[in-house]
N, C-alpha and C. Protein backbone atom coordinates (compact mmCIF):
# COMPACT_ATOMS: atom_id res chain seq x y z
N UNK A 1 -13.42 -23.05 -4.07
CA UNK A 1 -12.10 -22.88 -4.66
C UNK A 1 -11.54 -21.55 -4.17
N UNK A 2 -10.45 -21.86 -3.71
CA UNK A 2 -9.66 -20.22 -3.02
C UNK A 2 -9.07 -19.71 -4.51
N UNK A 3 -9.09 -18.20 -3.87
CA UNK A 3 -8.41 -17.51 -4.89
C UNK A 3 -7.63 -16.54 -4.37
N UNK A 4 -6.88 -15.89 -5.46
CA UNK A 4 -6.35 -14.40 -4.88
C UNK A 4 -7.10 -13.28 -5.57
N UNK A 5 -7.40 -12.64 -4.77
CA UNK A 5 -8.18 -11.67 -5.09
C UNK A 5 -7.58 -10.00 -4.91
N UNK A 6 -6.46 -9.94 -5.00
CA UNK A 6 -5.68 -8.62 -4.81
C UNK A 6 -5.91 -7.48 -5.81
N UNK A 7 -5.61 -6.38 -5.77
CA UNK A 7 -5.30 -5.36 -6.87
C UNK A 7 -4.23 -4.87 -6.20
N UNK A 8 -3.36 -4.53 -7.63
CA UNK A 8 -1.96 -4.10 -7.50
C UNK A 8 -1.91 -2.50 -8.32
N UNK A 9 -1.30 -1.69 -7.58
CA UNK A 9 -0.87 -0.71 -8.81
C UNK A 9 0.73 0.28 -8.36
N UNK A 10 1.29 0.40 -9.46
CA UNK A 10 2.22 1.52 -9.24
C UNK A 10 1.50 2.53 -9.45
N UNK A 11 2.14 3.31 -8.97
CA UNK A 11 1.82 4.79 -8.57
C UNK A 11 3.14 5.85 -9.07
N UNK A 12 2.94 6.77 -9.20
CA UNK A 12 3.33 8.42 -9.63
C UNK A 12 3.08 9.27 -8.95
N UNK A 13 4.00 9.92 -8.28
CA UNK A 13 3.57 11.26 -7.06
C UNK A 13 4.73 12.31 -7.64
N UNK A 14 4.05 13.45 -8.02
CA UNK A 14 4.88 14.85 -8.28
C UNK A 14 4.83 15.72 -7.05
N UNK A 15 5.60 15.72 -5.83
CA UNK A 15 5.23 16.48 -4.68
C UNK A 15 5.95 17.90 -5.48
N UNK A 16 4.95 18.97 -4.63
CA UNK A 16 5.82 20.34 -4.82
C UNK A 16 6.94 20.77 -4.78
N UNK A 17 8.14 20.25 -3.67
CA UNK A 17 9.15 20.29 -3.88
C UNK A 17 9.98 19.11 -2.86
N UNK A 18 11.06 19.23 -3.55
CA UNK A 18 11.49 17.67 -3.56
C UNK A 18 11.71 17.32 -1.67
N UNK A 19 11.51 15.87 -0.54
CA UNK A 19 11.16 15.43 0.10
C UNK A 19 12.56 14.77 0.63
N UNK A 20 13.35 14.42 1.22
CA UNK A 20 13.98 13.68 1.82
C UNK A 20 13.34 12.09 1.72
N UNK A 21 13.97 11.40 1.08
CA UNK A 21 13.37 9.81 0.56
C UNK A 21 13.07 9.07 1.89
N UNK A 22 13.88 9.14 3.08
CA UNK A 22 13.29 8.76 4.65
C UNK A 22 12.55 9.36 5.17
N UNK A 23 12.55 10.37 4.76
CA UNK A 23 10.97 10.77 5.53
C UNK A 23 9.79 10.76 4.74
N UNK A 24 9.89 10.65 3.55
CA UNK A 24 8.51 9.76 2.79
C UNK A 24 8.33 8.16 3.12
N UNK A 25 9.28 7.42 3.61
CA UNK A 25 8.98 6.02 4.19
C UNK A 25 8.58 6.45 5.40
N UNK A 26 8.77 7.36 6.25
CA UNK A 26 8.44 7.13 7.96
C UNK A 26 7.04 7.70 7.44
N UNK A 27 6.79 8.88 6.91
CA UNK A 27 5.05 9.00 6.59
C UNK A 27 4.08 7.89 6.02
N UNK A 28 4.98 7.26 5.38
CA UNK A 28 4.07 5.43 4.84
C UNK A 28 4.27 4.86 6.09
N UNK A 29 4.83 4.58 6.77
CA UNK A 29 5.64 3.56 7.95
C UNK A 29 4.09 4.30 9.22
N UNK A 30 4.43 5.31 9.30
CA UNK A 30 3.73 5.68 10.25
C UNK A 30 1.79 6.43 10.00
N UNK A 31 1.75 6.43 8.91
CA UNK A 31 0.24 7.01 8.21
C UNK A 31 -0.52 6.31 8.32
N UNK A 32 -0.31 5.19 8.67
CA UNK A 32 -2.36 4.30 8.66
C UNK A 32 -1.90 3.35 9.21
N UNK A 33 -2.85 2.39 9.97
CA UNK A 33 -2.85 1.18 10.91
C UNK A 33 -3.05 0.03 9.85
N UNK A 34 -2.99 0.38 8.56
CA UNK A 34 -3.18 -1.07 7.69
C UNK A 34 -2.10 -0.91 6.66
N UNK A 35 -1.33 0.24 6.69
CA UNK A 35 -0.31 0.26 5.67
C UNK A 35 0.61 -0.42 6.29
N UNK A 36 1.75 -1.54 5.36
CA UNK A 36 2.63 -2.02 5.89
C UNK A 36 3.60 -2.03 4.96
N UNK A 37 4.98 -0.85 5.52
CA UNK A 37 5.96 -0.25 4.79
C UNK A 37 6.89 -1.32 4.29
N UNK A 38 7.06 -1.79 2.84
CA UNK A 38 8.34 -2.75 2.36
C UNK A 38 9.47 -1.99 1.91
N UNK A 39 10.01 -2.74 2.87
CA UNK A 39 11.44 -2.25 2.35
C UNK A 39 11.76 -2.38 1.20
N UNK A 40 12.92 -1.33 0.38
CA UNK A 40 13.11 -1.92 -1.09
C UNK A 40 14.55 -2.55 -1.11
N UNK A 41 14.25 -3.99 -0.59
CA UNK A 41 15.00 -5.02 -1.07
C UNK A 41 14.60 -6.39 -1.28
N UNK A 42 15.10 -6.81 -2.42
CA UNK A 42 14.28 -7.71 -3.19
C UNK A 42 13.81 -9.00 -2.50
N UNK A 43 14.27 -9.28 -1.48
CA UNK A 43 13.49 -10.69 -0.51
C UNK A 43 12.19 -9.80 0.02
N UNK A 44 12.28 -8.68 0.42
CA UNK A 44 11.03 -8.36 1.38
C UNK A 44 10.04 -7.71 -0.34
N UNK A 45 10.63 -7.76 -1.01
CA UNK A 45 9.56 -7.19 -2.28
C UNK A 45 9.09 -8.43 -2.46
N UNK A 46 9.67 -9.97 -2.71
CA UNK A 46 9.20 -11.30 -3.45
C UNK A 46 8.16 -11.26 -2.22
N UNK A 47 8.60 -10.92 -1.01
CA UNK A 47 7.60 -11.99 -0.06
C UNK A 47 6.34 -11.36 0.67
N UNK A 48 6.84 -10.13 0.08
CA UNK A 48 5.31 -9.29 0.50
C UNK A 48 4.40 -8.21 -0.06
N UNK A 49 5.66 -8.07 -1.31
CA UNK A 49 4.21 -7.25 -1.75
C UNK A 49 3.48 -8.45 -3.49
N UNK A 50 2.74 -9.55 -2.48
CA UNK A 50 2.45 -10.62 -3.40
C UNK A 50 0.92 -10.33 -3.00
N UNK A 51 -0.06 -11.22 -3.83
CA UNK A 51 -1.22 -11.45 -3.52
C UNK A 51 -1.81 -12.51 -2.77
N UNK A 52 -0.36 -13.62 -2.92
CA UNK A 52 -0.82 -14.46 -1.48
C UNK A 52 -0.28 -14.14 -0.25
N UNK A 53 0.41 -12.85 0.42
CA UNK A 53 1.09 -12.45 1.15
C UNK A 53 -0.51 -11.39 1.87
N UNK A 54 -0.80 -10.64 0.88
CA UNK A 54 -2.46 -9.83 1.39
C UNK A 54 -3.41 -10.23 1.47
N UNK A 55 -3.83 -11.68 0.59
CA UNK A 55 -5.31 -11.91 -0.12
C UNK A 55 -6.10 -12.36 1.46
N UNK A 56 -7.00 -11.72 2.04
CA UNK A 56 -7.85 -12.19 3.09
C UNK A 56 -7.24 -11.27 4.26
N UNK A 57 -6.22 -10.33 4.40
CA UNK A 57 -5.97 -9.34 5.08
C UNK A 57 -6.64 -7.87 4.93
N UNK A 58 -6.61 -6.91 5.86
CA UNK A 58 -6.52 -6.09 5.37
C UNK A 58 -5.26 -5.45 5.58
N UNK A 59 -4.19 -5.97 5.43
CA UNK A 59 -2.68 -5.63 5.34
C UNK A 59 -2.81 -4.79 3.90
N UNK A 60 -2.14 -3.35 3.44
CA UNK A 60 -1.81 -2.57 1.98
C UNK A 60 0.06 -2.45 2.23
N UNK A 61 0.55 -3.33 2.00
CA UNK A 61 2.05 -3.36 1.83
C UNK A 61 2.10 -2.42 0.57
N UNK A 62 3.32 -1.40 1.05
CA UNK A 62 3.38 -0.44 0.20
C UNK A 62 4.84 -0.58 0.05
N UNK A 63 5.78 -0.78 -1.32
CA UNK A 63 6.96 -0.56 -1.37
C UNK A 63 7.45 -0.25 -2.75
N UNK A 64 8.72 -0.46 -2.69
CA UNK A 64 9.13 -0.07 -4.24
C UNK A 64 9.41 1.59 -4.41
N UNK A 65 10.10 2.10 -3.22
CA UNK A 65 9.45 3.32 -2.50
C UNK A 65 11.04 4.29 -3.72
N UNK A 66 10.92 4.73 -4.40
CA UNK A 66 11.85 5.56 -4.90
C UNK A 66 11.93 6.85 -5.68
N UNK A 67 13.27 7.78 -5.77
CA UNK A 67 12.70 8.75 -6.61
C UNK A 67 12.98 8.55 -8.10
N UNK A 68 12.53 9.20 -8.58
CA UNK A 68 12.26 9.23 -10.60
C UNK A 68 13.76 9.53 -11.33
N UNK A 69 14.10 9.47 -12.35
CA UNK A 69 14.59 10.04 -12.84
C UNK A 69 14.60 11.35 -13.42
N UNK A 70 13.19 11.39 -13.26
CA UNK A 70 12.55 12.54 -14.21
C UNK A 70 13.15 14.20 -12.87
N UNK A 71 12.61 14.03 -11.77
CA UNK A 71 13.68 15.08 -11.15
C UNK A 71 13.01 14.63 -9.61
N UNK A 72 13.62 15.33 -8.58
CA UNK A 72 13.56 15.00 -7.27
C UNK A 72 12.41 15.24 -6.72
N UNK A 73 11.45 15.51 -7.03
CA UNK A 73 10.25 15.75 -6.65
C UNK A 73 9.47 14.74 -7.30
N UNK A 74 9.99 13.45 -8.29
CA UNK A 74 8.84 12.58 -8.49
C UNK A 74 9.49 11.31 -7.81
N UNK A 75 8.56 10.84 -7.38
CA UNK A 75 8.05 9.52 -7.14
C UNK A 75 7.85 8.17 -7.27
N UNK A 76 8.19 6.99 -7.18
CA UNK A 76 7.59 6.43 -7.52
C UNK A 76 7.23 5.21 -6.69
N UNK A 77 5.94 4.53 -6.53
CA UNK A 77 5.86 3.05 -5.07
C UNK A 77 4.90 2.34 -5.48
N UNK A 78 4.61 1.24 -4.95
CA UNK A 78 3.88 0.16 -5.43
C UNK A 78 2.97 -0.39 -4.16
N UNK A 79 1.80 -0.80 -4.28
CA UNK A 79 1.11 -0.98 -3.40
C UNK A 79 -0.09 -2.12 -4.26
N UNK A 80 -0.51 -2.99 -3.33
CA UNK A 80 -1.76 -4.24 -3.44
C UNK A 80 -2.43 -4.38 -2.11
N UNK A 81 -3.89 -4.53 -2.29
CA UNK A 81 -4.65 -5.01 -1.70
C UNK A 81 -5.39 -5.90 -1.71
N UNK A 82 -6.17 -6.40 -0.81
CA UNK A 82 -7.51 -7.30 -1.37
C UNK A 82 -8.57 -6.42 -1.48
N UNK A 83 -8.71 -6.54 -2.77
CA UNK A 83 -10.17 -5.99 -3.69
C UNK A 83 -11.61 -6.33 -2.57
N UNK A 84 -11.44 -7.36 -2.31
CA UNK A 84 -12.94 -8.16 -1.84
C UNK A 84 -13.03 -7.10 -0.82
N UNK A 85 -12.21 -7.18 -0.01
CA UNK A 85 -12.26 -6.56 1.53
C UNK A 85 -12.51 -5.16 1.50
N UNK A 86 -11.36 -4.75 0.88
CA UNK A 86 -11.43 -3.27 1.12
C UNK A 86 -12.26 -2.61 0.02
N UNK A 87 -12.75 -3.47 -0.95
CA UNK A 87 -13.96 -2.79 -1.99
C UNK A 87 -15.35 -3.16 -1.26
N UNK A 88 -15.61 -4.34 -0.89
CA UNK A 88 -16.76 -4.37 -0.31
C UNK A 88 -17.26 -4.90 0.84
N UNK A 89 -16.47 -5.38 1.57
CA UNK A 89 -16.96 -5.91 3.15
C UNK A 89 -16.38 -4.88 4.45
N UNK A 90 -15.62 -4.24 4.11
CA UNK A 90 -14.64 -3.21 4.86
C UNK A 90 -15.77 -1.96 4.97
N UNK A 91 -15.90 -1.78 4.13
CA UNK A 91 -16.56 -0.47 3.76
C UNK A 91 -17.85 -0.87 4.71
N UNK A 92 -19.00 -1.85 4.33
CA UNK A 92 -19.88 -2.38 4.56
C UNK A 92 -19.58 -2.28 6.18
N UNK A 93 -18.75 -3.20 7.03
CA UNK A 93 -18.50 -3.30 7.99
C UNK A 93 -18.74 -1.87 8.93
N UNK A 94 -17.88 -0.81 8.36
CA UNK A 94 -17.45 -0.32 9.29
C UNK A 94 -19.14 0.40 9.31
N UNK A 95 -19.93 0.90 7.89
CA UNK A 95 -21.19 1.29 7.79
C UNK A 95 -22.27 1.10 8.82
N UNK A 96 -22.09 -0.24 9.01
CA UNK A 96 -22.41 -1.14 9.95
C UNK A 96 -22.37 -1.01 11.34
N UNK A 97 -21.33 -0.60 11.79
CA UNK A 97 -20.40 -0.76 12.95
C UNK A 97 -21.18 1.22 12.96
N UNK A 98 -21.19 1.79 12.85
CA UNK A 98 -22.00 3.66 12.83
C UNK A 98 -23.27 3.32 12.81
N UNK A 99 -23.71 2.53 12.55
CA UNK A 99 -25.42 2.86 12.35
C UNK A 99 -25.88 1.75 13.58
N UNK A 100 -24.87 0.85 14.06
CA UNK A 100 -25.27 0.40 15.23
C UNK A 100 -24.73 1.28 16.76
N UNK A 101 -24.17 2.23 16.33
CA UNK A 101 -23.43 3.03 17.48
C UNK A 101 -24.44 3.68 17.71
């Protein structure tokens, strides 16, 4: 029986002082080979940051990318993964992949 196996969480970031909101997407956009930056508009939010959109990837769609009300230096974005992978076969793998090097 297939499943989805994702974890989802919002997130909270207080940077030191406040960031230009495009250049906190080009640092998601451009920071890791498995992050995949969503835009925040609501077709690319329904269709990718889902758990049948990640479940069996190691795709981390990160979006929902905005600032707070609270003041310009907070944060706020949303991000899911697959649990399975990146909690225990990822890790395992790469362990793997060093101790045979």
């Amino acid at each position: 029986v297939g499943s989805l196996r994702c974890h989802s969480q919002g997130f909270t970031v207080k940077l030191k002082k406040s960031v230009d909101l495009k250049t906190v997407e080009d640092l998601i956009k451009n920071g890791n080979e498995w992050v995949e930056f969503v835009e925040n508009e609501k077709e690319a939010t329904i269709n990718k940051l889902t758990p049948a959109y990640t479940s069996g990837t190691l795709k981390i769609p990160v979006g929902r990318v905005r600032k707070m009300t609270l003041g310009d230096e907070y944060l706020n974005a949303f991000s899911i993964g697959d649990q399975l992978l990146w909690g225990a076969a990822e890790p395992l793998r790469r362990t793997l992949n060093m101790a045979l090097s």
